[in-house]
N, C-alpha and C. Protein backbone atom coordinates (compact mmCIF):
# COMPACT_ATOMS: atom_id res chain seq x y z
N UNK A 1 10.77 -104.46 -141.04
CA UNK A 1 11.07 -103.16 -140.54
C UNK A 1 9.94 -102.64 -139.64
N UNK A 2 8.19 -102.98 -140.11
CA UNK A 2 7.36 -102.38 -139.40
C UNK A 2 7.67 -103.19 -137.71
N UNK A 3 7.69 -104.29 -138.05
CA UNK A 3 7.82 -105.20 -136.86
C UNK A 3 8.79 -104.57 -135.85
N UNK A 4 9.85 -104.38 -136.16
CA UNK A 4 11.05 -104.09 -135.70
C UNK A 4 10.61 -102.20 -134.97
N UNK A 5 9.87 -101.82 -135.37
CA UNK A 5 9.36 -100.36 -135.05
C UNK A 5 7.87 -100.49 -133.93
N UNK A 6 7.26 -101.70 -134.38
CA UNK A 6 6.78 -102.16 -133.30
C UNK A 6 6.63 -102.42 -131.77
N UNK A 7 8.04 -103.04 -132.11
CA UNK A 7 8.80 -103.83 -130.67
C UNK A 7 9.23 -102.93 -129.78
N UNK A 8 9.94 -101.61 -130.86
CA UNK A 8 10.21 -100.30 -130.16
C UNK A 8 9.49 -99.41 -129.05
N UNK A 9 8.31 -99.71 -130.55
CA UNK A 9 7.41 -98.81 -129.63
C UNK A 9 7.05 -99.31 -128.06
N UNK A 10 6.53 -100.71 -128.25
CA UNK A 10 6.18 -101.51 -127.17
C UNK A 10 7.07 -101.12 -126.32
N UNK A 11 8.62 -101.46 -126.47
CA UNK A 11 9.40 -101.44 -125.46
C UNK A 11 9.66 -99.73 -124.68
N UNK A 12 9.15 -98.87 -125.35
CA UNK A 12 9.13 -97.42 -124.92
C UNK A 12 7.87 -97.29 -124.32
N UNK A 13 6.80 -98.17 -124.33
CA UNK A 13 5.45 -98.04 -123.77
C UNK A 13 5.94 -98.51 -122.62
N UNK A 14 6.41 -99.68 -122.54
CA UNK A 14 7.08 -100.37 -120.95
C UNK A 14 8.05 -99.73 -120.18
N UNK A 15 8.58 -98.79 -120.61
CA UNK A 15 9.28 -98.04 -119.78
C UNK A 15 8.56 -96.71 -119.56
N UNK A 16 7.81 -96.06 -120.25
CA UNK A 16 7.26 -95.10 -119.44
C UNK A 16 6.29 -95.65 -118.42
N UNK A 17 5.93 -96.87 -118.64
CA UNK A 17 4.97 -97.14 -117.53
C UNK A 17 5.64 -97.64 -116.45
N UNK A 18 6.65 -98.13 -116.58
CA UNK A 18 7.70 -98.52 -115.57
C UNK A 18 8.33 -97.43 -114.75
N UNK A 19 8.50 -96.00 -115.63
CA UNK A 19 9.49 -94.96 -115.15
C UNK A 19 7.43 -94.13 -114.46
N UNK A 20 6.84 -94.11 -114.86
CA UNK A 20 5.17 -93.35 -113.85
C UNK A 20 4.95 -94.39 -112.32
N UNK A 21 4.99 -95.71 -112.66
CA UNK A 21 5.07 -96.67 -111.67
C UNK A 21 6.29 -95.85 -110.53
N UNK A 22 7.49 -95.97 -110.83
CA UNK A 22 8.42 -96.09 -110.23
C UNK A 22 7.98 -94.46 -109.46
N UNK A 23 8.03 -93.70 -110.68
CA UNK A 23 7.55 -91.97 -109.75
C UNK A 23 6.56 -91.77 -108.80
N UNK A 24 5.65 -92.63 -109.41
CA UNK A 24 4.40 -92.71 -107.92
C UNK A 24 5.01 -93.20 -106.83
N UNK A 25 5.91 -94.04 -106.91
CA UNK A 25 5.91 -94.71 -105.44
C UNK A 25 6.60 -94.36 -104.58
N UNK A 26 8.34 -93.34 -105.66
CA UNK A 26 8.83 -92.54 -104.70
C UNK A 26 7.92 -91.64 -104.02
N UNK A 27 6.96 -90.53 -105.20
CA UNK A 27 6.56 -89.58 -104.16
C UNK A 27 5.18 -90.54 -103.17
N UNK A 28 4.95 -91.17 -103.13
CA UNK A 28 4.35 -91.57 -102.41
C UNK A 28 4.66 -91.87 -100.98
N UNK A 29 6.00 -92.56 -101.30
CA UNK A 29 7.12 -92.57 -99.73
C UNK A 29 7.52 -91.22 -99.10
N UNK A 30 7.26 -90.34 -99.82
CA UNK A 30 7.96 -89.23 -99.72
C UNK A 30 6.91 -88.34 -99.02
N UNK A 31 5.66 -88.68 -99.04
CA UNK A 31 4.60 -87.68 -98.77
C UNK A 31 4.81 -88.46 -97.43
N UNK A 32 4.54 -89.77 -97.33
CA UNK A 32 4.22 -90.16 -96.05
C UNK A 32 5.63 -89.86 -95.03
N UNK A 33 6.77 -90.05 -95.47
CA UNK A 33 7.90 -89.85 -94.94
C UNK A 33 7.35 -87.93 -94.03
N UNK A 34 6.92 -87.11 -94.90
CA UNK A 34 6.72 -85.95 -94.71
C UNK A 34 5.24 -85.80 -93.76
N UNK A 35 4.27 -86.46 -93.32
CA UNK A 35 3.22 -86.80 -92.65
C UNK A 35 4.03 -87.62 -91.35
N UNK A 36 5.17 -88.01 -91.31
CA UNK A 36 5.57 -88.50 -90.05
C UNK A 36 6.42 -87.82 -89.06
N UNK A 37 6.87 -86.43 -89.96
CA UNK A 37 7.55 -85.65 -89.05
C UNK A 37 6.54 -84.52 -88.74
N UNK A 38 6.13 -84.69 -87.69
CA UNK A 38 5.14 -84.05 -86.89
C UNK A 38 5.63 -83.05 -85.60
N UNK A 39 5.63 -81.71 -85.50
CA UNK A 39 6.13 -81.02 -84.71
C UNK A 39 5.48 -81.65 -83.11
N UNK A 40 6.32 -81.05 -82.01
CA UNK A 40 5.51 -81.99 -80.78
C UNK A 40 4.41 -81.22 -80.08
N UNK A 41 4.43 -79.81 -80.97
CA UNK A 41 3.42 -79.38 -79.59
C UNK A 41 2.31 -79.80 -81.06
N UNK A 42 2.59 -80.52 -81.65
CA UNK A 42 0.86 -80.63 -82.60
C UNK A 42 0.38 -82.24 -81.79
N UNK A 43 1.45 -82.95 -81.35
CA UNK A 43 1.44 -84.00 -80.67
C UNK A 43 0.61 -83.85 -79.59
N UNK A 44 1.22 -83.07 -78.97
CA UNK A 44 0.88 -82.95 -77.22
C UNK A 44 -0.81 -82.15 -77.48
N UNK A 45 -1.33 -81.37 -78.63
CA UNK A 45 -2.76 -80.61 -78.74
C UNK A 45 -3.50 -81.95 -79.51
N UNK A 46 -2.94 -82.85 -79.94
CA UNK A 46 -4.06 -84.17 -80.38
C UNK A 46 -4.16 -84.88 -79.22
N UNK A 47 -3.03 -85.41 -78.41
CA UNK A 47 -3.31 -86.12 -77.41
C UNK A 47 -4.13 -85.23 -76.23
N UNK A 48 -4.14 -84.15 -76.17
CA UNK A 48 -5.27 -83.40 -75.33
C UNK A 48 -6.51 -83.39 -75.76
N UNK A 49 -6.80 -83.16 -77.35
CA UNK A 49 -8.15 -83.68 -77.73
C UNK A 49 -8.19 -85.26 -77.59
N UNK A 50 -7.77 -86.00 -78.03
CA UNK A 50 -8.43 -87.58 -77.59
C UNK A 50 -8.42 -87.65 -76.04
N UNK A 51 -8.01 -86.94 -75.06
CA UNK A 51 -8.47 -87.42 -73.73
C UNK A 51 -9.39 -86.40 -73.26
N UNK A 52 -9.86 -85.46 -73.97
CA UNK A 52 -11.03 -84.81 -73.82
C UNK A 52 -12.31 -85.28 -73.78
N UNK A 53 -13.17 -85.15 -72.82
CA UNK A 53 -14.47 -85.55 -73.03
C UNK A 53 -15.40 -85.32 -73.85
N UNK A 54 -16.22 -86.39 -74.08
CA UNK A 54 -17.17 -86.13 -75.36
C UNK A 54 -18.49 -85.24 -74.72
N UNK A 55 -18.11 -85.01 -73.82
CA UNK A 55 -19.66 -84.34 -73.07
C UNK A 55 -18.88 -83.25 -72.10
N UNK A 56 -19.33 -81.81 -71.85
CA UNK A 56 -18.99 -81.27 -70.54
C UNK A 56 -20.24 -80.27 -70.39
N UNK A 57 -20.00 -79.44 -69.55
CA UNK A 57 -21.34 -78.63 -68.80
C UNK A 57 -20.93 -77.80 -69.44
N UNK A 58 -21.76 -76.73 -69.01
CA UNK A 58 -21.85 -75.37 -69.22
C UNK A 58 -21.06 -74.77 -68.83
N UNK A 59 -20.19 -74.92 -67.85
CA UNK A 59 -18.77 -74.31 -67.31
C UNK A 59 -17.48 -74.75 -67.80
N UNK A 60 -17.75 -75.76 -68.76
CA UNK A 60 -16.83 -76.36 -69.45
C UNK A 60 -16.18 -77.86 -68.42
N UNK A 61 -16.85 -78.01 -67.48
CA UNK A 61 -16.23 -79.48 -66.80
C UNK A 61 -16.70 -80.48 -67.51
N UNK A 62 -15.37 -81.70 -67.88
CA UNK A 62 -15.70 -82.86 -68.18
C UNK A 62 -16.71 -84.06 -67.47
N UNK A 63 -18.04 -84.15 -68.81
CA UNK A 63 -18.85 -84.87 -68.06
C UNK A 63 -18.89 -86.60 -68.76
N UNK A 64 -19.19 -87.68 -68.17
CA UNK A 64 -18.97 -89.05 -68.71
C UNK A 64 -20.11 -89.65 -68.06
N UNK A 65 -20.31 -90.47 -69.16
CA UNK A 65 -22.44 -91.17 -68.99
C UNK A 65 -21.62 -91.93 -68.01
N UNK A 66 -20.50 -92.25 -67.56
CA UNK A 66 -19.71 -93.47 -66.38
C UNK A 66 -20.18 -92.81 -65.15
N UNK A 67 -20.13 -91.24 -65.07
CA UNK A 67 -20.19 -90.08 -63.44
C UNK A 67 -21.99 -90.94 -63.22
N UNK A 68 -23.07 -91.12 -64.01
CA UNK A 68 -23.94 -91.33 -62.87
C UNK A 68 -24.96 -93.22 -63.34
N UNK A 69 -23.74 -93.96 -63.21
CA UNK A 69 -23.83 -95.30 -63.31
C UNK A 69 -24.69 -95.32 -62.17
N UNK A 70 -25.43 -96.26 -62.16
CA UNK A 70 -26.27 -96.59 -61.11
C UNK A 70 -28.12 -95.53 -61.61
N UNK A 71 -27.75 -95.08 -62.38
CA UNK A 71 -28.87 -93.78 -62.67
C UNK A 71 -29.56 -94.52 -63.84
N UNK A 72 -30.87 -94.25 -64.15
CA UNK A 72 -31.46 -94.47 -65.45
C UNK A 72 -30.97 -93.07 -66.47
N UNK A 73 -30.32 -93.45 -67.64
CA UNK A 73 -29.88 -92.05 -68.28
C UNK A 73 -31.28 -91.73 -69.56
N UNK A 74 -31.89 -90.47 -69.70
CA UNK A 74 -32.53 -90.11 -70.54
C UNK A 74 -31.56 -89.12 -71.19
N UNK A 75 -30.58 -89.35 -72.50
CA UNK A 75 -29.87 -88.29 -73.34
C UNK A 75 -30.59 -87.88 -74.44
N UNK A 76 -30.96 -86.35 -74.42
CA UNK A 76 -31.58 -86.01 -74.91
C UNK A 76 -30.26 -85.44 -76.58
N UNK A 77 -30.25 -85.46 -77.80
CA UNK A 77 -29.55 -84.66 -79.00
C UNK A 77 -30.87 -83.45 -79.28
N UNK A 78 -29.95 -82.18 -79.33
CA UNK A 78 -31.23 -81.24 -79.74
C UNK A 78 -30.33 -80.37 -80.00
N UNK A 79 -30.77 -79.30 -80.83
CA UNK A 79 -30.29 -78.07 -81.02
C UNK A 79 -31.58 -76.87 -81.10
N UNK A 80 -30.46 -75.61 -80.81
CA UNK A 80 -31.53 -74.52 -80.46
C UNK A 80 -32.38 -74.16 -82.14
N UNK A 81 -31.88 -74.57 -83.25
CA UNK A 81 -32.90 -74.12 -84.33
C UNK A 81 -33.81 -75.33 -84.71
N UNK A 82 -33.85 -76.57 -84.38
CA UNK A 82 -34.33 -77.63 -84.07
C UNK A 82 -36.21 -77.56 -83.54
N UNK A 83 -36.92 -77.03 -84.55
CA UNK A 83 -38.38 -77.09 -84.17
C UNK A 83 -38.95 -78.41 -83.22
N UNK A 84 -38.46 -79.49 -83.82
CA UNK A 84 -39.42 -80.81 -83.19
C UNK A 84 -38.48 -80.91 -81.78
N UNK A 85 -37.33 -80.61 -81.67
CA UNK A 85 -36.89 -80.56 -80.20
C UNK A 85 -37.79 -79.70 -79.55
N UNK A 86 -37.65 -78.46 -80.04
CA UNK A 86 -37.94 -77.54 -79.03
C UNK A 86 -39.87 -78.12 -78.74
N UNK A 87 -40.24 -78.30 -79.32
CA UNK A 87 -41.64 -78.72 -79.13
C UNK A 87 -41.75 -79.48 -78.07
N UNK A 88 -40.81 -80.86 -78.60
CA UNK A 88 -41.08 -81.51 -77.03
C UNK A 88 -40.44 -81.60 -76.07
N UNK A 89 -39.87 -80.07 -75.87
CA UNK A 89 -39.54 -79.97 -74.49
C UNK A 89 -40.54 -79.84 -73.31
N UNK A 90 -41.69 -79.24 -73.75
CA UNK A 90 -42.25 -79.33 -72.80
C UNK A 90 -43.35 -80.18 -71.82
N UNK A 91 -43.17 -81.51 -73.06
CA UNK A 91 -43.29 -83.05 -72.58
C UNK A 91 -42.45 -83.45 -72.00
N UNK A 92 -41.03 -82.91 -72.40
CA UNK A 92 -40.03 -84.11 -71.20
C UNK A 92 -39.99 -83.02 -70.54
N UNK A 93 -40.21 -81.77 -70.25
CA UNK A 93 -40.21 -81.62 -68.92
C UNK A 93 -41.02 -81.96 -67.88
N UNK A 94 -42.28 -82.55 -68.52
CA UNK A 94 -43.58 -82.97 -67.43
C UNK A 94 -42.80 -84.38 -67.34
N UNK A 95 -42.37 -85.14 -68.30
CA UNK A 95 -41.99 -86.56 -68.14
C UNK A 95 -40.87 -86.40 -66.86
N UNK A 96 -39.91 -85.35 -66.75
CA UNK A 96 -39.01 -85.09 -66.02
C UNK A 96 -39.57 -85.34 -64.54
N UNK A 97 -40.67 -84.47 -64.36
CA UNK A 97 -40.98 -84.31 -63.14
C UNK A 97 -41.48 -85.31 -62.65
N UNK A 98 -42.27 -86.34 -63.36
CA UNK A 98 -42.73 -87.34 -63.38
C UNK A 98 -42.20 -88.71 -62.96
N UNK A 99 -40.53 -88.53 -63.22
CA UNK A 99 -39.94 -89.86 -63.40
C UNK A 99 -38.57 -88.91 -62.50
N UNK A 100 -38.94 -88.15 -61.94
CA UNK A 100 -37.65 -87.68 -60.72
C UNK A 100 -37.55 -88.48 -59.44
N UNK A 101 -38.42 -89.29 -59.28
CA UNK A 101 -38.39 -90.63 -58.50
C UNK A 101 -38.30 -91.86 -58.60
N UNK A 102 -38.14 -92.25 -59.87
CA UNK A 102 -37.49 -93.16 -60.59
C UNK A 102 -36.36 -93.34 -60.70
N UNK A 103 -34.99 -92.61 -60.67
CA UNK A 103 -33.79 -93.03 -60.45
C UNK A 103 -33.17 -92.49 -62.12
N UNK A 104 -34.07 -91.52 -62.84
CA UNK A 104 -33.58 -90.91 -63.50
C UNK A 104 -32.41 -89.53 -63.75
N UNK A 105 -32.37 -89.62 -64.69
CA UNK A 105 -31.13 -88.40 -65.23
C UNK A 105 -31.41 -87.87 -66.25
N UNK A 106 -32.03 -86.27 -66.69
CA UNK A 106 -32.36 -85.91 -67.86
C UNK A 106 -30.89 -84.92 -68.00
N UNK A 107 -30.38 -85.76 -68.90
CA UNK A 107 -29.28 -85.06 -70.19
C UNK A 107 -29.86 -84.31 -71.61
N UNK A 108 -29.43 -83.04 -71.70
CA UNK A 108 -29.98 -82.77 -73.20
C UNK A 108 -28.58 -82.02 -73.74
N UNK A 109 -28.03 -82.44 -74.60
CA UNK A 109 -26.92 -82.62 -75.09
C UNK A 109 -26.69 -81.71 -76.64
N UNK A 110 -26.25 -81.03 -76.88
CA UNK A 110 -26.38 -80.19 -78.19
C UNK A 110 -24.61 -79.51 -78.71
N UNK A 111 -24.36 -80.17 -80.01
CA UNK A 111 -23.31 -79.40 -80.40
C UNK A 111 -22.97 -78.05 -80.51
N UNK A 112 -23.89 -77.59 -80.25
CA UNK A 112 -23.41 -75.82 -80.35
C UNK A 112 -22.73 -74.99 -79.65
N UNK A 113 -22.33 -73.96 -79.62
CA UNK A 113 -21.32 -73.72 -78.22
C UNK A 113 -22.65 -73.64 -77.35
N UNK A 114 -21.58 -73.65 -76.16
CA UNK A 114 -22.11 -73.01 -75.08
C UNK A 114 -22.74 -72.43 -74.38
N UNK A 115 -21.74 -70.85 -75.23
CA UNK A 115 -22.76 -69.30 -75.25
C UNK A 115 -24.19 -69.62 -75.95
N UNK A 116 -24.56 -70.69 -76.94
CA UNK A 116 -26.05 -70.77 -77.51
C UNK A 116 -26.72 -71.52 -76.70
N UNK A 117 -25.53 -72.29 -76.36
CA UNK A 117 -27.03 -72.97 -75.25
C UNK A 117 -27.91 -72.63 -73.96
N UNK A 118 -26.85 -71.72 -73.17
CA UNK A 118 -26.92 -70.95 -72.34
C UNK A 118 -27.93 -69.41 -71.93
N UNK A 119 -27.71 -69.31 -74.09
CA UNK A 119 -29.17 -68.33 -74.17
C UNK A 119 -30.10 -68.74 -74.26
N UNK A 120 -30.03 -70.23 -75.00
CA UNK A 120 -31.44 -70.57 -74.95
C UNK A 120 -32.30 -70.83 -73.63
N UNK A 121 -31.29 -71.66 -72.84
CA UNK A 121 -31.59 -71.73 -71.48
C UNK A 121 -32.30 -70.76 -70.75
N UNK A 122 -31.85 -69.29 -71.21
CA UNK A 122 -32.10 -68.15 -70.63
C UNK A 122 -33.41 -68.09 -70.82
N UNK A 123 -33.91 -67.57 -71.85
CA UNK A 123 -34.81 -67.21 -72.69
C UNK A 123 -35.78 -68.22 -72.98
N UNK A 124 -35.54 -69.49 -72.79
CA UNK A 124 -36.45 -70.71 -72.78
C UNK A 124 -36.87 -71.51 -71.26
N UNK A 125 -36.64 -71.21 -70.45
CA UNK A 125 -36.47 -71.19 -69.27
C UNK A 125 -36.88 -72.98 -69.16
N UNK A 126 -36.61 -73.80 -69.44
CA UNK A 126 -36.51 -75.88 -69.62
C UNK A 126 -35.43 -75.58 -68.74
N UNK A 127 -36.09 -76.26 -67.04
CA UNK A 127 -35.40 -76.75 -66.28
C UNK A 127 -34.67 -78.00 -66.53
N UNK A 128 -33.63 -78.20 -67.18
CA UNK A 128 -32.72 -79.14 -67.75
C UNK A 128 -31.67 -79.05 -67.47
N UNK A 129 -30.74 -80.21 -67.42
CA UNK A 129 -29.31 -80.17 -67.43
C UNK A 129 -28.99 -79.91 -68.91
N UNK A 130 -28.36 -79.11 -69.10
CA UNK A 130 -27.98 -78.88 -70.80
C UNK A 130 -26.33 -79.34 -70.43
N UNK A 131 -25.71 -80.08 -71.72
CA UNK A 131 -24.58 -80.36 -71.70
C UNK A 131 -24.26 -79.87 -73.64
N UNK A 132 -23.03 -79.86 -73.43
CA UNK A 132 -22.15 -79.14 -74.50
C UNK A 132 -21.52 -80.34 -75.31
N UNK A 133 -22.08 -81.37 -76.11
CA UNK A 133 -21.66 -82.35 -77.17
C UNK A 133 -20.41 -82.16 -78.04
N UNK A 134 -19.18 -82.58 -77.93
CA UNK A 134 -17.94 -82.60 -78.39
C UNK A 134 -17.78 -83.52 -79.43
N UNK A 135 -18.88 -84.59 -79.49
CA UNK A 135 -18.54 -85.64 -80.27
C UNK A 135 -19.17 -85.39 -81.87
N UNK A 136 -19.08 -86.54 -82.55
CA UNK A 136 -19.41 -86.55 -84.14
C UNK A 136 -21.18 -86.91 -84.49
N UNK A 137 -21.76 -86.57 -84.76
CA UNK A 137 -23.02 -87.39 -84.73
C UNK A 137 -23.23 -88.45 -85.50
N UNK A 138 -22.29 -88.42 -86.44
CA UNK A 138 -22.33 -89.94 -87.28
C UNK A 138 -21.48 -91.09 -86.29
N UNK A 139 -20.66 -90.57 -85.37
CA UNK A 139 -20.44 -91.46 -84.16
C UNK A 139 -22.00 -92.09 -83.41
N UNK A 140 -22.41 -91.72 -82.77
CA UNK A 140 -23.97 -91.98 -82.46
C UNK A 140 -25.07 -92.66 -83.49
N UNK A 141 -24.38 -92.52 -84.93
CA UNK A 141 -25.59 -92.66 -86.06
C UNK A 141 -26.52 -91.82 -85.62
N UNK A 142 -26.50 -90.80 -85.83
CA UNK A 142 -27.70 -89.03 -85.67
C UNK A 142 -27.57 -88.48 -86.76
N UNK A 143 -28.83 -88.77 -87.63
CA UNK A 143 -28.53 -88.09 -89.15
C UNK A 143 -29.84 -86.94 -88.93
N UNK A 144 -30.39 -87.01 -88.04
CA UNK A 144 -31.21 -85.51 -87.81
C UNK A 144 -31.70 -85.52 -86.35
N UNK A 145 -32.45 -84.96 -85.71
CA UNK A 145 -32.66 -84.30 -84.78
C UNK A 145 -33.64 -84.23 -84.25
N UNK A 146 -34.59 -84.72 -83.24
CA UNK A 146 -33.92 -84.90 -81.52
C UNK A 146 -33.78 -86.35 -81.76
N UNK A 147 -32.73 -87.01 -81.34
CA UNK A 147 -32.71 -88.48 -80.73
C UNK A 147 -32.47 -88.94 -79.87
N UNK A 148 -32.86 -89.85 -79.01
CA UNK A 148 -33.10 -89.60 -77.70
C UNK A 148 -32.53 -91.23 -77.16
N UNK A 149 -31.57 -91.45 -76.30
CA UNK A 149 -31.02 -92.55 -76.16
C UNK A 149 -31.47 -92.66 -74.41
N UNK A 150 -31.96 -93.99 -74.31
CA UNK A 150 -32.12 -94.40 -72.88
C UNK A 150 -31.44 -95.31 -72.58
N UNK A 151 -30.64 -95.13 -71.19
CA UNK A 151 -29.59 -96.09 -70.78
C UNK A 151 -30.31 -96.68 -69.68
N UNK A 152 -29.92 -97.70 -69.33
CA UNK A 152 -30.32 -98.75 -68.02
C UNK A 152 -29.05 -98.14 -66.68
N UNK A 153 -29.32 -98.75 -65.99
CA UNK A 153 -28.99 -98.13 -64.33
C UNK A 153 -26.86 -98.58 -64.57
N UNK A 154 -27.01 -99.85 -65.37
CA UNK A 154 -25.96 -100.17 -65.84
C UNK A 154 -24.87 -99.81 -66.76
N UNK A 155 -25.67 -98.77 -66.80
CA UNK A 155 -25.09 -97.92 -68.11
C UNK A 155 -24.86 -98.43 -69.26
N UNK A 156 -26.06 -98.74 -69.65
CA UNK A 156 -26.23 -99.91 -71.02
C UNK A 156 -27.14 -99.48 -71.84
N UNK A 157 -27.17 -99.19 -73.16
CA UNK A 157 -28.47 -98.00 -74.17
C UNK A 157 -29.45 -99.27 -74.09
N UNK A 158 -30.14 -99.00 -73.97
CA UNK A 158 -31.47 -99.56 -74.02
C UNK A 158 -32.58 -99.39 -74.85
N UNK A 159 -32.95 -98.19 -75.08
CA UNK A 159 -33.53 -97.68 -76.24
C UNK A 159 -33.33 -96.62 -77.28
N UNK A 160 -33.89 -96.34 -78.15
CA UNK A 160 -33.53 -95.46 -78.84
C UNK A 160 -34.66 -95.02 -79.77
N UNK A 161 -34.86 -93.73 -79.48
CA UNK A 161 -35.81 -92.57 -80.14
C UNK A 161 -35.94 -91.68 -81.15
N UNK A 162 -36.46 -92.41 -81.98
CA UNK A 162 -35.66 -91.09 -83.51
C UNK A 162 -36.73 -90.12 -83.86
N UNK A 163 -36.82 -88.57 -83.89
CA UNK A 163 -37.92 -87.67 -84.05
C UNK A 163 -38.42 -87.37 -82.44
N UNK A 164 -39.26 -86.21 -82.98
CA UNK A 164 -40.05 -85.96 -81.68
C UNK A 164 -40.96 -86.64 -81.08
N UNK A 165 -41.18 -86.94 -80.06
CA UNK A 165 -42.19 -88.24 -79.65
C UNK A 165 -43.00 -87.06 -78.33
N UNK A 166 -44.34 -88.24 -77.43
CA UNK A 166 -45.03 -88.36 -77.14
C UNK A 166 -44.86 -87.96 -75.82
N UNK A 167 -43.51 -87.68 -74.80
CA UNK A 167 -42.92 -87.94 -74.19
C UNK A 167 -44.10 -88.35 -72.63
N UNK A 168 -44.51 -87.35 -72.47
CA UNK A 168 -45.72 -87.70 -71.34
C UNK A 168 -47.15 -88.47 -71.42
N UNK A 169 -46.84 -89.17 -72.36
CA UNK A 169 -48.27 -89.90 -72.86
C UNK A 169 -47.97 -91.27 -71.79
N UNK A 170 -49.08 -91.85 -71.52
CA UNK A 170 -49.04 -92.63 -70.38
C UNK A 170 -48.08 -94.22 -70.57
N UNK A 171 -48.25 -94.24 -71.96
CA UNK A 171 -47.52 -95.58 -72.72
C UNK A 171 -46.17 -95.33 -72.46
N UNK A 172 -45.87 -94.34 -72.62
CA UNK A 172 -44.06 -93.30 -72.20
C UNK A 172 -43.67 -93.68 -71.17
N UNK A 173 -44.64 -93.30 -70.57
CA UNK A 173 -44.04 -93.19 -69.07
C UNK A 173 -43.95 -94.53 -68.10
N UNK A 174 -44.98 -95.61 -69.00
CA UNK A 174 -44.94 -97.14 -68.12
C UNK A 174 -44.02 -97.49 -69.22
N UNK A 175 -43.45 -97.48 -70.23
CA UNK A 175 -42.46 -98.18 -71.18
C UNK A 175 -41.03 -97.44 -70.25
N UNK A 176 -40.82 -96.21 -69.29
CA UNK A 176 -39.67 -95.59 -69.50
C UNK A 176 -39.47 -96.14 -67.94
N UNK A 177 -40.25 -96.36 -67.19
CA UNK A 177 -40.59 -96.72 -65.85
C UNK A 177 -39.82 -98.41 -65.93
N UNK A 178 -40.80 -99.39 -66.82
CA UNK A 178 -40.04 -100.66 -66.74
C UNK A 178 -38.89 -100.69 -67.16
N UNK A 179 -37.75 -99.96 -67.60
CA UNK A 179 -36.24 -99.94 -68.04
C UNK A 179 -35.79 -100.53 -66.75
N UNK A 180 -34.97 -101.22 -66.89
CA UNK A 180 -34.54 -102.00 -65.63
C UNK A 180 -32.39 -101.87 -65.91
């Protein structure tokens, strides 16, 4: 008899796990079934963000490290509460002036809007191109702040700068000079 109450049980254990199995998988079809009907203007506002640029100006025009191929690119990551950026700005701006006959491009690139960068600009007066960063920073691998990517004329990264550095120290400037 115990045996026989056993088997029961067992066989009622196999069907609730059979009947939780079976419920997961409807709603499971069912969620995704419901994730595929997608209204179109949510369509047509994703496909406008993926062909959006990861970079634009201050006026909001789309900018691409492709517009000055042929250029040595210095991209600067910084933000306006960013102490060790702001410090060495006023090394790459001597490095700037320095290497404006070199076939350079100083980019300084910052997620924040606009309107912040624009004050800082104001009020900080770093003759710079400031650009408006759209992208992810774990795209880049940027887990803090300033990092500084140098491209070749080919538009190829070449180096890469993590923290505030040295920027006008003479080693800088013959290491940033031989980029070929």
């Amino acid at each position: 008899m115990y045996l026989r109450i056993e088997k029961l049980q067992i066989t009622m254990q196999k069907r609730i796990v059979l009947f939780i199995a079976i419920s997961i998988t409807l709603l499971g079809c069912k969620e995704v079934k419901e994730e595929q009907k997608v209204a179109p203007e949510a369509i047509a506002v994703e496909a406008e963000q993926a062909s959006k640029s990861v970079y634009e100006d201050l006026e909001g025009k789309p900018i691409e490290l492709a517009d000055y191929k042929g250029k040595r690119i210095l991209l600067n990551y910084w933000a306006t509460w960013c102490r060790p950026c702001i410090e060495e700005m006023p090394a790459l701006l001597k490095l700037q002036g320095v290497l404006e006959q070199e076939n350079y491009v100083f980019l300084f690139a910052s997620d924040q809007t606009v309107k912040k960068i624009s004050a800082f600009k104001e009020a900080r007066g770093f003759d710079f191109k400031y650009i408006k960063y759209n992208g992810n920073y774990t795209e880049q691998k940027i887990s803090a702040l300033p990092v500084t990517l140098i491209y070749n004329e080919a538009g190829v990264q070449v180096s890469r700068f993590d923290g505030g550095m040295t920027w006008d120290s003479p080693e800088m400037i013959e290491q940033l000079r031989k980029i070929q």
